[in-house]
N, C-alpha and C. Protein backbone atom coordinates (compact mmCIF):
# COMPACT_ATOMS: atom_id res chain seq x y z
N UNK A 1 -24.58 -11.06 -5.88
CA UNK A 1 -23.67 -9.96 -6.13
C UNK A 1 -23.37 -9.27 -4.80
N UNK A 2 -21.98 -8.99 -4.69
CA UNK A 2 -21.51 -8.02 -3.60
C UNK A 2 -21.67 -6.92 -3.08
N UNK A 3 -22.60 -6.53 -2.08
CA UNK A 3 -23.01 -5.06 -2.06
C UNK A 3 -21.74 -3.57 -1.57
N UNK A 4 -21.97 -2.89 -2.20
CA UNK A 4 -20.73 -1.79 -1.47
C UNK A 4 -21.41 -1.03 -0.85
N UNK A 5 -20.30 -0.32 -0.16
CA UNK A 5 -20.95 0.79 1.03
C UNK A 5 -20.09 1.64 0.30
N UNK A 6 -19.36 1.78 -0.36
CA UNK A 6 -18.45 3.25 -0.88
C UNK A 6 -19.19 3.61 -1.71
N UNK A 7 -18.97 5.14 -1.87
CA UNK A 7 -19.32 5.57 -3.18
C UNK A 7 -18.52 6.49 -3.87
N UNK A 8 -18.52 6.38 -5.05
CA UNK A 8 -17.42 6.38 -6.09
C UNK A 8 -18.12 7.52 -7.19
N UNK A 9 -16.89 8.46 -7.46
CA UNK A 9 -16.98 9.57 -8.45
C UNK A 9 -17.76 9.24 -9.96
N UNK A 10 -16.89 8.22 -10.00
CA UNK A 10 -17.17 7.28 -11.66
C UNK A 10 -17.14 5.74 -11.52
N UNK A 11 -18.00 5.44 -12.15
CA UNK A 11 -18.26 3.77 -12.33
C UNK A 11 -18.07 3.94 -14.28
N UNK A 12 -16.79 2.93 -13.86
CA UNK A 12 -16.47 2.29 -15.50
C UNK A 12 -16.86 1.04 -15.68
N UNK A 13 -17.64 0.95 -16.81
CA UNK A 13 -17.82 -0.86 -16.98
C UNK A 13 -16.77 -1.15 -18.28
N UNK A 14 -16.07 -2.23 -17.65
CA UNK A 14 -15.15 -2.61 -18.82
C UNK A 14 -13.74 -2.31 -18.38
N UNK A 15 -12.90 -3.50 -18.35
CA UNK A 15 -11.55 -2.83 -18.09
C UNK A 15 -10.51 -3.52 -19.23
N UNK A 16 -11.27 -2.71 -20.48
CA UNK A 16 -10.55 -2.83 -21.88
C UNK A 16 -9.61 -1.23 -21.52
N UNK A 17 -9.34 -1.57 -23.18
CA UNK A 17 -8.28 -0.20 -23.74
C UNK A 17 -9.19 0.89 -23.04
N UNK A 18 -10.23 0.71 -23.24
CA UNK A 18 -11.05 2.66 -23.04
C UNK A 18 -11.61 2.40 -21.87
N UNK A 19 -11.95 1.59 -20.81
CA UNK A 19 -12.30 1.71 -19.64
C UNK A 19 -11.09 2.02 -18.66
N UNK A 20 -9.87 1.19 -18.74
CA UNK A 20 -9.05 1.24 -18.29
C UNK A 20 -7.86 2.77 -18.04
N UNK A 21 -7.76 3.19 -19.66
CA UNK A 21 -7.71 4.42 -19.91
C UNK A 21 -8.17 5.35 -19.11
N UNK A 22 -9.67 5.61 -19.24
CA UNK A 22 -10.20 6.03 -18.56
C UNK A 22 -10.73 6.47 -17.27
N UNK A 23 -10.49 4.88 -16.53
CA UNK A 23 -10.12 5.02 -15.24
C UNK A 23 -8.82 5.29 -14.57
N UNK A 24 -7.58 5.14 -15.65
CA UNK A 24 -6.48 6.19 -15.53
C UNK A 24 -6.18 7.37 -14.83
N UNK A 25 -7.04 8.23 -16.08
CA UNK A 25 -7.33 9.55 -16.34
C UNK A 25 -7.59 10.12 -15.57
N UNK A 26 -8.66 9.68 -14.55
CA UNK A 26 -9.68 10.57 -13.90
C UNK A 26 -9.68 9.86 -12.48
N UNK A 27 -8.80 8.79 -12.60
CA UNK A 27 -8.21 8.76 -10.62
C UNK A 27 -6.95 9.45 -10.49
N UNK A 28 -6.11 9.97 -11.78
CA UNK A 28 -4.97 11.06 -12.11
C UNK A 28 -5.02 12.16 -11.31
N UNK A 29 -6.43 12.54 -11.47
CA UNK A 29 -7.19 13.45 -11.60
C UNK A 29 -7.79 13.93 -9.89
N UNK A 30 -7.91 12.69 -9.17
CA UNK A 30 -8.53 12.81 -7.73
C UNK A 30 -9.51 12.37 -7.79
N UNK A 31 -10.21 11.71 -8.65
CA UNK A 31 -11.66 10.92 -8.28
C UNK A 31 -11.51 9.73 -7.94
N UNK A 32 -12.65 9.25 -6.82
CA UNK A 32 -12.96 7.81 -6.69
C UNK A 32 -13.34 7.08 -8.21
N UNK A 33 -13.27 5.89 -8.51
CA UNK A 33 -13.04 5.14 -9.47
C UNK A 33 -13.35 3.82 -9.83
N UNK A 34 -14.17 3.56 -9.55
CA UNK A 34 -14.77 1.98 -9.72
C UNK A 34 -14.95 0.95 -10.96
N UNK A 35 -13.70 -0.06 -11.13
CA UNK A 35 -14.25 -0.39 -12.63
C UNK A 35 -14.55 -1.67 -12.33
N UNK A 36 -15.83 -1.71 -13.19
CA UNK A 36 -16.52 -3.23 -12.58
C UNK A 36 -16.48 -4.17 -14.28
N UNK A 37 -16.43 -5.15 -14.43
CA UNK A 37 -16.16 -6.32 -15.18
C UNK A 37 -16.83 -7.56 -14.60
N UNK A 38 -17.42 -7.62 -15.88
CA UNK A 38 -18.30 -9.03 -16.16
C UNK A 38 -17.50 -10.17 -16.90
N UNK A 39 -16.44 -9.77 -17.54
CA UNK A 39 -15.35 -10.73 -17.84
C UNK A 39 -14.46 -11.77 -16.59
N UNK A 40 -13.96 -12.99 -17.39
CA UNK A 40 -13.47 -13.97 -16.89
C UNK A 40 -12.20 -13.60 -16.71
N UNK A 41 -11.07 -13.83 -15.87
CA UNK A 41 -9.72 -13.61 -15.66
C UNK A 41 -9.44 -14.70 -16.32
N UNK A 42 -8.38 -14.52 -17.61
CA UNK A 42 -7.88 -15.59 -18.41
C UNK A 42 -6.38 -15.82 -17.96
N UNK A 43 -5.62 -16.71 -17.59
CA UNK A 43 -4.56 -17.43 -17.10
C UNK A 43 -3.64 -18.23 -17.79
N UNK A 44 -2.33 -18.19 -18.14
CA UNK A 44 -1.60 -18.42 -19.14
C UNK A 44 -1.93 -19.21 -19.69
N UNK A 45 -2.89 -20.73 -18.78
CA UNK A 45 -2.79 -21.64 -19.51
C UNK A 45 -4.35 -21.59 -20.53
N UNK A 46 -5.23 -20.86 -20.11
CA UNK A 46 -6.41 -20.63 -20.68
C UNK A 46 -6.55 -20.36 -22.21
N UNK A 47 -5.07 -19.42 -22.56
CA UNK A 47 -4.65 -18.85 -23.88
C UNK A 47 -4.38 -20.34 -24.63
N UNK A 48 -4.83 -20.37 -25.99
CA UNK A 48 -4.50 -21.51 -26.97
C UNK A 48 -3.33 -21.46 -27.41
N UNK A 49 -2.28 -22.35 -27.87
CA UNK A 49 -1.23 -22.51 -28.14
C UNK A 49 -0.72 -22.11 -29.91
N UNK A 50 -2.56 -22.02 -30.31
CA UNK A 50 -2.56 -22.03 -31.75
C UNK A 50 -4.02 -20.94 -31.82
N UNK A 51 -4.35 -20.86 -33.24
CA UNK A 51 -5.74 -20.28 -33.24
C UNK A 51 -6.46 -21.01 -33.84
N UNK A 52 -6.33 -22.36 -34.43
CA UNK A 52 -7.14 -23.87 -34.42
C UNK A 52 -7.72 -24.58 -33.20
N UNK A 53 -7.13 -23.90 -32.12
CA UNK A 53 -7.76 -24.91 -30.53
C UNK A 53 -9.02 -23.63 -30.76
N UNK A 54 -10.31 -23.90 -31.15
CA UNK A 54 -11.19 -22.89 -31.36
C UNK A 54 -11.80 -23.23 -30.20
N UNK A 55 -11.75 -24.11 -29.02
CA UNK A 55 -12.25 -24.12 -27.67
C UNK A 55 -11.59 -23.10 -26.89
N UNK A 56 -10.29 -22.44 -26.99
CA UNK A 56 -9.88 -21.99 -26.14
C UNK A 56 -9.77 -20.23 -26.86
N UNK A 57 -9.85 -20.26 -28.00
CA UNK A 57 -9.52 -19.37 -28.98
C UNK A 57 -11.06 -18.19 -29.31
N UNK A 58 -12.14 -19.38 -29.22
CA UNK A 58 -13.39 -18.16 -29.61
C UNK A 58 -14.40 -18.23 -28.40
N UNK A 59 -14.96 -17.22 -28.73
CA UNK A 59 -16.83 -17.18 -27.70
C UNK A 59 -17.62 -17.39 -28.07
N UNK A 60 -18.08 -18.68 -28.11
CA UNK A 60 -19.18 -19.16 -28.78
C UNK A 60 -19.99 -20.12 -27.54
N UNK A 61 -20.44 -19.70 -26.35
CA UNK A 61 -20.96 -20.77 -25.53
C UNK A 61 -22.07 -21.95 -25.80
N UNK A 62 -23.08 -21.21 -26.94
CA UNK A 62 -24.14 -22.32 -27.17
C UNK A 62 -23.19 -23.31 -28.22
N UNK A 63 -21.75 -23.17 -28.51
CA UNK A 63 -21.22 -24.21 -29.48
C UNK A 63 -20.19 -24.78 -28.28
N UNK A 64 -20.09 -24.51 -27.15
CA UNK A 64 -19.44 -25.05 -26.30
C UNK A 64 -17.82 -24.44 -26.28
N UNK A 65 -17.33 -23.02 -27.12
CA UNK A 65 -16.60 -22.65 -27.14
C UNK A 65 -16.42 -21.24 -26.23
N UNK A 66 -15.27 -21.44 -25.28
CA UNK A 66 -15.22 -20.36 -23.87
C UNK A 66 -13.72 -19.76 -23.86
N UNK A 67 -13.75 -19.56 -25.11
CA UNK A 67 -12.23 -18.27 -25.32
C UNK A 67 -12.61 -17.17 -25.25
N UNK A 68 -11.36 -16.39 -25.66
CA UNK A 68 -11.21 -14.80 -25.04
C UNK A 68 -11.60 -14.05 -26.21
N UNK A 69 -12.07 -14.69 -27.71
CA UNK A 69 -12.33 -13.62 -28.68
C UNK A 69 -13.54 -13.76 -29.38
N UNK A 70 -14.01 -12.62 -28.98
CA UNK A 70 -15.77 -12.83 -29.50
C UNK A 70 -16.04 -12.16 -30.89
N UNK A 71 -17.00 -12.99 -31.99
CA UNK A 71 -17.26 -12.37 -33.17
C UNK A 71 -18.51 -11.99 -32.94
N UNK A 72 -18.86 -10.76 -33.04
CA UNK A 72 -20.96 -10.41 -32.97
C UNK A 72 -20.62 -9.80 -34.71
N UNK A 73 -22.14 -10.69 -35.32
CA UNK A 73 -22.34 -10.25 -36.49
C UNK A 73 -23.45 -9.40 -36.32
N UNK A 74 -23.13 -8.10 -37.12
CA UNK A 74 -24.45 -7.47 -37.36
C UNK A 74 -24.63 -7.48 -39.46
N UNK A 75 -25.60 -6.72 -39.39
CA UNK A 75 -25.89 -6.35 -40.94
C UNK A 75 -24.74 -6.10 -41.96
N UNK A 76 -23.70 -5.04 -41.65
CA UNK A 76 -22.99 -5.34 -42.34
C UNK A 76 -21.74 -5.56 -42.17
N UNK A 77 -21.43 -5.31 -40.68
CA UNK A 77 -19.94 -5.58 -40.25
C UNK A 77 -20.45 -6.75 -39.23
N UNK A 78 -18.74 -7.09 -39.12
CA UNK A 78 -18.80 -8.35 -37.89
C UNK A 78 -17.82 -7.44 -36.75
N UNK A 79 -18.09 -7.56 -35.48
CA UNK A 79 -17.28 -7.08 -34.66
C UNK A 79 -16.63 -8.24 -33.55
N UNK A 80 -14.80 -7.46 -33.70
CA UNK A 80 -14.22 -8.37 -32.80
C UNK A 80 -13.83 -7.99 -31.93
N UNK A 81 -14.37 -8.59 -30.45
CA UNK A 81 -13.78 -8.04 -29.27
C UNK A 81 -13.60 -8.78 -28.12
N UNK A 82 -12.89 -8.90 -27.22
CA UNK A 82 -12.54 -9.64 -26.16
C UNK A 82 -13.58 -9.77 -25.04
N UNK A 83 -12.95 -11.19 -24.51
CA UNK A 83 -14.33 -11.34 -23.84
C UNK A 83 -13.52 -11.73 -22.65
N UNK A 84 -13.22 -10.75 -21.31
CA UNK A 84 -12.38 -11.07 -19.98
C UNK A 84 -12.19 -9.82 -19.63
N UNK A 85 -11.38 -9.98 -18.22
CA UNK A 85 -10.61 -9.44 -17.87
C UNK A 85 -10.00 -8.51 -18.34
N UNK A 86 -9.68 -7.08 -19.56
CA UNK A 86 -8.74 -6.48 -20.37
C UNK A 86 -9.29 -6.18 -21.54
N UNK A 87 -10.81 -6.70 -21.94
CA UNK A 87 -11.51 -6.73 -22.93
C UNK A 87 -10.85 -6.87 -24.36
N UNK A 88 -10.39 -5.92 -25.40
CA UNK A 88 -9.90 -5.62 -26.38
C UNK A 88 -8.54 -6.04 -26.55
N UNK A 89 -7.90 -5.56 -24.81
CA UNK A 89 -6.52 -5.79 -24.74
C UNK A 89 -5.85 -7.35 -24.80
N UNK A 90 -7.05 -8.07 -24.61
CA UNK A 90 -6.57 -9.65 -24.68
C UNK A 90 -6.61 -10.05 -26.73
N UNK A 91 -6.95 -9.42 -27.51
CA UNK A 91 -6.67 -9.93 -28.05
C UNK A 91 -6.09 -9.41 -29.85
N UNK A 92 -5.36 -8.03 -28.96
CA UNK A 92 -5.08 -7.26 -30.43
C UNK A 92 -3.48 -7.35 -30.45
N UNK A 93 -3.01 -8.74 -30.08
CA UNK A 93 -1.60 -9.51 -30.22
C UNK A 93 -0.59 -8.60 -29.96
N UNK A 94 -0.45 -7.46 -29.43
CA UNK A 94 0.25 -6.83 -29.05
C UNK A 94 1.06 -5.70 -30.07
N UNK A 95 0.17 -5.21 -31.22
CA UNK A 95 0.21 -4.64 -32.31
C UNK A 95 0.07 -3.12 -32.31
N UNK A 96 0.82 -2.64 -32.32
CA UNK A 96 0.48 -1.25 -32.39
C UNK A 96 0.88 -0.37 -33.70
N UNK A 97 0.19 -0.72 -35.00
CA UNK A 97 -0.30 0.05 -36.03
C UNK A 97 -0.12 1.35 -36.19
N UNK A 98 -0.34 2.43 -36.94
CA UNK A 98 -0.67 3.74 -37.05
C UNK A 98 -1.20 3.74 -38.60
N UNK A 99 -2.53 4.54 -38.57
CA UNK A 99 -2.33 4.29 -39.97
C UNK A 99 -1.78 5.40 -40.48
N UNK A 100 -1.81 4.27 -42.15
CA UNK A 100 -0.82 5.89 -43.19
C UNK A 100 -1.71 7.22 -43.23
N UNK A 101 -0.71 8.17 -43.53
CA UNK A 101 -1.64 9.65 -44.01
C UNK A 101 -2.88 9.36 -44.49
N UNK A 102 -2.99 8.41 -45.88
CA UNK A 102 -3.61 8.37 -46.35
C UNK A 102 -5.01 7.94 -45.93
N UNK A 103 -4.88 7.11 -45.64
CA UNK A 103 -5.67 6.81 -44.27
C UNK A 103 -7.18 8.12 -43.73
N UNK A 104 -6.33 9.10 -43.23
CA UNK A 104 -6.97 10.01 -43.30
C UNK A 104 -7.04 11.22 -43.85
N UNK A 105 -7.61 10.69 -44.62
CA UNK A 105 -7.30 11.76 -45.92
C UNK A 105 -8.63 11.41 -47.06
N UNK A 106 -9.39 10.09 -46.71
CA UNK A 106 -10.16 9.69 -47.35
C UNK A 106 -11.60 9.55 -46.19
N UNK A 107 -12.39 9.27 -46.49
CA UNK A 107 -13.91 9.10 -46.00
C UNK A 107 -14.35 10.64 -45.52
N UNK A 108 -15.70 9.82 -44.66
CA UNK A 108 -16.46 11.27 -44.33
C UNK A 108 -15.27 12.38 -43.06
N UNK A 109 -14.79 11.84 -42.46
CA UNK A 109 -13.83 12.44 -41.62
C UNK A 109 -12.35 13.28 -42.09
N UNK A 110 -11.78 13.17 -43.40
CA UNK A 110 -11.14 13.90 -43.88
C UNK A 110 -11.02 15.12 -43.70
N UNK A 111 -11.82 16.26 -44.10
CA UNK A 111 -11.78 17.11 -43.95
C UNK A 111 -12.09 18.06 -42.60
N UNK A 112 -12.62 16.97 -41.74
CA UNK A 112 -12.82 17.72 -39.75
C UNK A 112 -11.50 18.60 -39.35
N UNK A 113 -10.29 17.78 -39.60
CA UNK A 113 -9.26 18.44 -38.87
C UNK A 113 -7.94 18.36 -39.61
N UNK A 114 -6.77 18.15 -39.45
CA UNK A 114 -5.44 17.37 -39.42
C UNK A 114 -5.33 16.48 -38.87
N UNK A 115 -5.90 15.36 -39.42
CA UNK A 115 -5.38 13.90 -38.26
C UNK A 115 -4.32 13.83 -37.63
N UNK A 116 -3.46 13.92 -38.70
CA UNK A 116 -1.82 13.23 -38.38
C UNK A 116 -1.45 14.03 -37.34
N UNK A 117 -1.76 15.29 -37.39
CA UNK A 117 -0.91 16.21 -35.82
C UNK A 117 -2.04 16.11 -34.96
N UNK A 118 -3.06 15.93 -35.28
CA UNK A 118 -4.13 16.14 -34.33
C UNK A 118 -3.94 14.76 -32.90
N UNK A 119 -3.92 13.33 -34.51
CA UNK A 119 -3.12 12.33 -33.11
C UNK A 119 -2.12 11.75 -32.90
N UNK A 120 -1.11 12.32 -33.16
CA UNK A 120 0.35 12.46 -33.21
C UNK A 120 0.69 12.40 -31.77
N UNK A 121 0.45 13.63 -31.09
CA UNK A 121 0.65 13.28 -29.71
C UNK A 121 0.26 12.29 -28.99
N UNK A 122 -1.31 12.08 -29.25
CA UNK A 122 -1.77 10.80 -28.46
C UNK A 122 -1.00 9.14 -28.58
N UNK A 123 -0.87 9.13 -30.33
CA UNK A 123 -0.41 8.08 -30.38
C UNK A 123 1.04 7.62 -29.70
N UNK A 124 1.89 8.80 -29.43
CA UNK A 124 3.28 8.89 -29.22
C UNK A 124 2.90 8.52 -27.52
N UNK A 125 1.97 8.86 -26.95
CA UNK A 125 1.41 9.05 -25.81
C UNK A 125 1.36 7.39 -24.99
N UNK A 126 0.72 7.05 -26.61
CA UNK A 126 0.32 5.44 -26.07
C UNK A 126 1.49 4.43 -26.02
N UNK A 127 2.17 4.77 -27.06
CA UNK A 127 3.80 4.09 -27.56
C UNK A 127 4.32 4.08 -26.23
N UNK A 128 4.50 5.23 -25.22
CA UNK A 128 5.07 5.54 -24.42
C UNK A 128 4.68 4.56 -23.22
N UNK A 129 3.47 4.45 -22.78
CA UNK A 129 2.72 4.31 -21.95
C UNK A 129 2.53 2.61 -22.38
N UNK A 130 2.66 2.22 -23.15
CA UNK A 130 2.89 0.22 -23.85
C UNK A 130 3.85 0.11 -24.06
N UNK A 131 5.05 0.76 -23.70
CA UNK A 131 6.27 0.45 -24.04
C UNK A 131 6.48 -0.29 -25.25
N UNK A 132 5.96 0.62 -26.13
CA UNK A 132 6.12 -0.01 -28.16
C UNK A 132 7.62 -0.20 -28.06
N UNK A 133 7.72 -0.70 -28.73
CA UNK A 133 9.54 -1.48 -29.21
C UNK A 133 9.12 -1.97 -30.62
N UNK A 134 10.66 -1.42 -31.44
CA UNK A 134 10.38 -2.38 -32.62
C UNK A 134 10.93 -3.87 -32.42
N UNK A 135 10.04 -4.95 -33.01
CA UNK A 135 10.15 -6.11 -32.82
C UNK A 135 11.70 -6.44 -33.30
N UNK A 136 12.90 -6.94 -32.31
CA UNK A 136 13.82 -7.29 -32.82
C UNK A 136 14.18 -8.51 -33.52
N UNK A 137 12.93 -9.52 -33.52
CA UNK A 137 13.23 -10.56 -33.92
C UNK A 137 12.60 -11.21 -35.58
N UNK A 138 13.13 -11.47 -35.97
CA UNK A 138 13.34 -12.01 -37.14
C UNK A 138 13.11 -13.56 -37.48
N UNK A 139 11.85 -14.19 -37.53
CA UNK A 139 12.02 -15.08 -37.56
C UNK A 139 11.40 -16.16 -39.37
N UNK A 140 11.65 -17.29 -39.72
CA UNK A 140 11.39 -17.56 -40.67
C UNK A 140 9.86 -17.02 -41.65
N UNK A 141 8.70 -17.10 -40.43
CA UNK A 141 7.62 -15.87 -41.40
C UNK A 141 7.72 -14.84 -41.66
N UNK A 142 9.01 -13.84 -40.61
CA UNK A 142 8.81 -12.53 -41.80
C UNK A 142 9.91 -12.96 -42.76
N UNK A 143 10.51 -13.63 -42.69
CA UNK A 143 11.49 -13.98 -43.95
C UNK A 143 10.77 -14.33 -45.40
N UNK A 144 9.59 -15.10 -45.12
CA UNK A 144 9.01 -15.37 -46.33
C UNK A 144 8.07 -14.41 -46.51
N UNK A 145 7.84 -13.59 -45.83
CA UNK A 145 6.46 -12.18 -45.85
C UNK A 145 7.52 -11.09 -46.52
N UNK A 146 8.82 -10.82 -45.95
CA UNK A 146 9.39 -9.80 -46.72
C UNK A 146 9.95 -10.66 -48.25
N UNK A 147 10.56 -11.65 -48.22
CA UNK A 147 10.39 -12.16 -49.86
C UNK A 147 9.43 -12.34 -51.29
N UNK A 148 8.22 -12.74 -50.38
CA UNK A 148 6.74 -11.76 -51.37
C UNK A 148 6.34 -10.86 -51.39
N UNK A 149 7.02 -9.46 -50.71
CA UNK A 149 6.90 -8.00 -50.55
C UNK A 149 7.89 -7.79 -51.82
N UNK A 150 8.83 -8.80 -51.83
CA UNK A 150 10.02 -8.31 -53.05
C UNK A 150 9.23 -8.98 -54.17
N UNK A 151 8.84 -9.92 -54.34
CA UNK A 151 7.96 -10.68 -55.29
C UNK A 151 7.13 -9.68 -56.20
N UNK A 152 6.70 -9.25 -55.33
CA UNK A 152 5.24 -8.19 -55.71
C UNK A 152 5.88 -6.61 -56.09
N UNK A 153 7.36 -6.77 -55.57
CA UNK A 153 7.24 -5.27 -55.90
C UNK A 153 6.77 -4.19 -54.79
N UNK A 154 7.27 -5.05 -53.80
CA UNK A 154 6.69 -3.55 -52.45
C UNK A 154 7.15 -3.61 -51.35
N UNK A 155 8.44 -4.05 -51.61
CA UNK A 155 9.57 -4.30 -50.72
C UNK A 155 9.80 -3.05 -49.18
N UNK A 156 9.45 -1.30 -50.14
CA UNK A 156 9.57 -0.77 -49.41
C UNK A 156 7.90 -0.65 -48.09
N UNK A 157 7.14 -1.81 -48.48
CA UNK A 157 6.25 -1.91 -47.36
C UNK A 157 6.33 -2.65 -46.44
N UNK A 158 7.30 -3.63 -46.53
CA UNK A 158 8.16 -4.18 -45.51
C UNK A 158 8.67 -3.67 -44.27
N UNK A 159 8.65 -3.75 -42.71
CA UNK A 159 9.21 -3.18 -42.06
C UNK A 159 8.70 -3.75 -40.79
N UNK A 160 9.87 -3.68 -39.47
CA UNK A 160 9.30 -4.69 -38.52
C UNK A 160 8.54 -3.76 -37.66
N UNK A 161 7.63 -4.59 -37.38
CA UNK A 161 6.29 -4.05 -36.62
C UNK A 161 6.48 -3.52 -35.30
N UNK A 162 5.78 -2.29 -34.94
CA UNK A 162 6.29 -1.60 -33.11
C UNK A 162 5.14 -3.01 -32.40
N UNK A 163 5.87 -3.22 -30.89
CA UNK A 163 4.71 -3.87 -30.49
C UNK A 163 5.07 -3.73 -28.85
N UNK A 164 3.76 -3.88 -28.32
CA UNK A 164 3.99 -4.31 -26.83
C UNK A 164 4.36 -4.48 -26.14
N UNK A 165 6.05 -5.16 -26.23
CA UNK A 165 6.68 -6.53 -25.78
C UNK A 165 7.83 -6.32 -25.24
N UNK A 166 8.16 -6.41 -24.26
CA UNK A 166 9.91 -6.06 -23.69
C UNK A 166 10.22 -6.81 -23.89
N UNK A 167 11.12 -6.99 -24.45
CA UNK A 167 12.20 -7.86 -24.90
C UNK A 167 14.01 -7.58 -24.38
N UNK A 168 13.96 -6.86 -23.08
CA UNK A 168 14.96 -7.32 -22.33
C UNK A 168 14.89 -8.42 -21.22
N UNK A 169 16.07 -8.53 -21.02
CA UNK A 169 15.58 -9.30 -19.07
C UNK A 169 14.30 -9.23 -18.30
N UNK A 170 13.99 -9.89 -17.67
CA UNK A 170 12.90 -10.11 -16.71
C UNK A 170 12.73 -9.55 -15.61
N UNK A 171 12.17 -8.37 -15.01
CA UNK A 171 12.14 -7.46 -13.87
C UNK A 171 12.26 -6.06 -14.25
């Protein structure tokens, strides 16, 4: 390992969503900033073409599998998280979700605050900062995903997803 002679305000380990963030924030801010990673730099061609190439797709080294998405089982959940360079960010397909009201409105956390305004800003924050776009493209799976939304009767849960992705020109 490489020894340093600097020394640094904050040491982040991890340069996922919340390390990265984080080391954002607080070199924003005027601090030295060090984020160190034990992850692999993954390279276009490293990514699987499918999520059946399970060599390139999961982390499983004692099965001989050296992809970017790791399952740890515990007792009662399984957790999924990236294993590189970007941690989390390599492998949440470029999805940016919100959940419904309802959402929070149920479990032990309900009643702490106002979710919805509470992260309203943040989320608008992040949209901003990932350049969310609604997906303009349309292709034969949501065609058959919004036709069993009509099937079922829930047509109005249909709707194209914000995501990641510029989808203008290149530069």
């Amino acid at each position: 390992m490489k020894e340093l002679d600097e020394t640094y305000d904050y040491v982040i380990i991890g340069s996922g969503f919340g390390g990265s963030v984080s080391a954002l924030r607080l070199s924003q801010k005027g601090y030295s900033v060090l984020v160190i990673e034990k992850g692999k730099w993954y390279r276009d061609n490293d990514y699987p073409k499918s999520n059946w190439n399970l060599r390139k797709w999961l982390w499983e080294p004692k099965a001989r599998l050296y992809g970017f998405f790791k399952m740890t089982y515990l007792n009662h959940v399984t957790v999924l998280s990236g294993v590189g360079v970007g941690g989390g960010s390599l492998t949440y397909a470029n999805t940016l979700p919100i959940p419904k009201k309802d959402f929070f409105k149920s479990g032990s956390w309900a009643e702490l605050v106002d979710w919805d305004k509470e992260l309203k800003p943040h989320y608008t924050e992040a949209y901003r900062m990932l350049g969310a776009a609604e997906n303009p493209r349309f292709g034969p799976a949501d065609e058959a995903i919004k036709n069993l939304a009509a099937d079922l009767g829930r047509s109005k849960h249909f709707s194209a997803t914000k995501v990641a992705v510029h989808f203008g020109e290149p530069g």
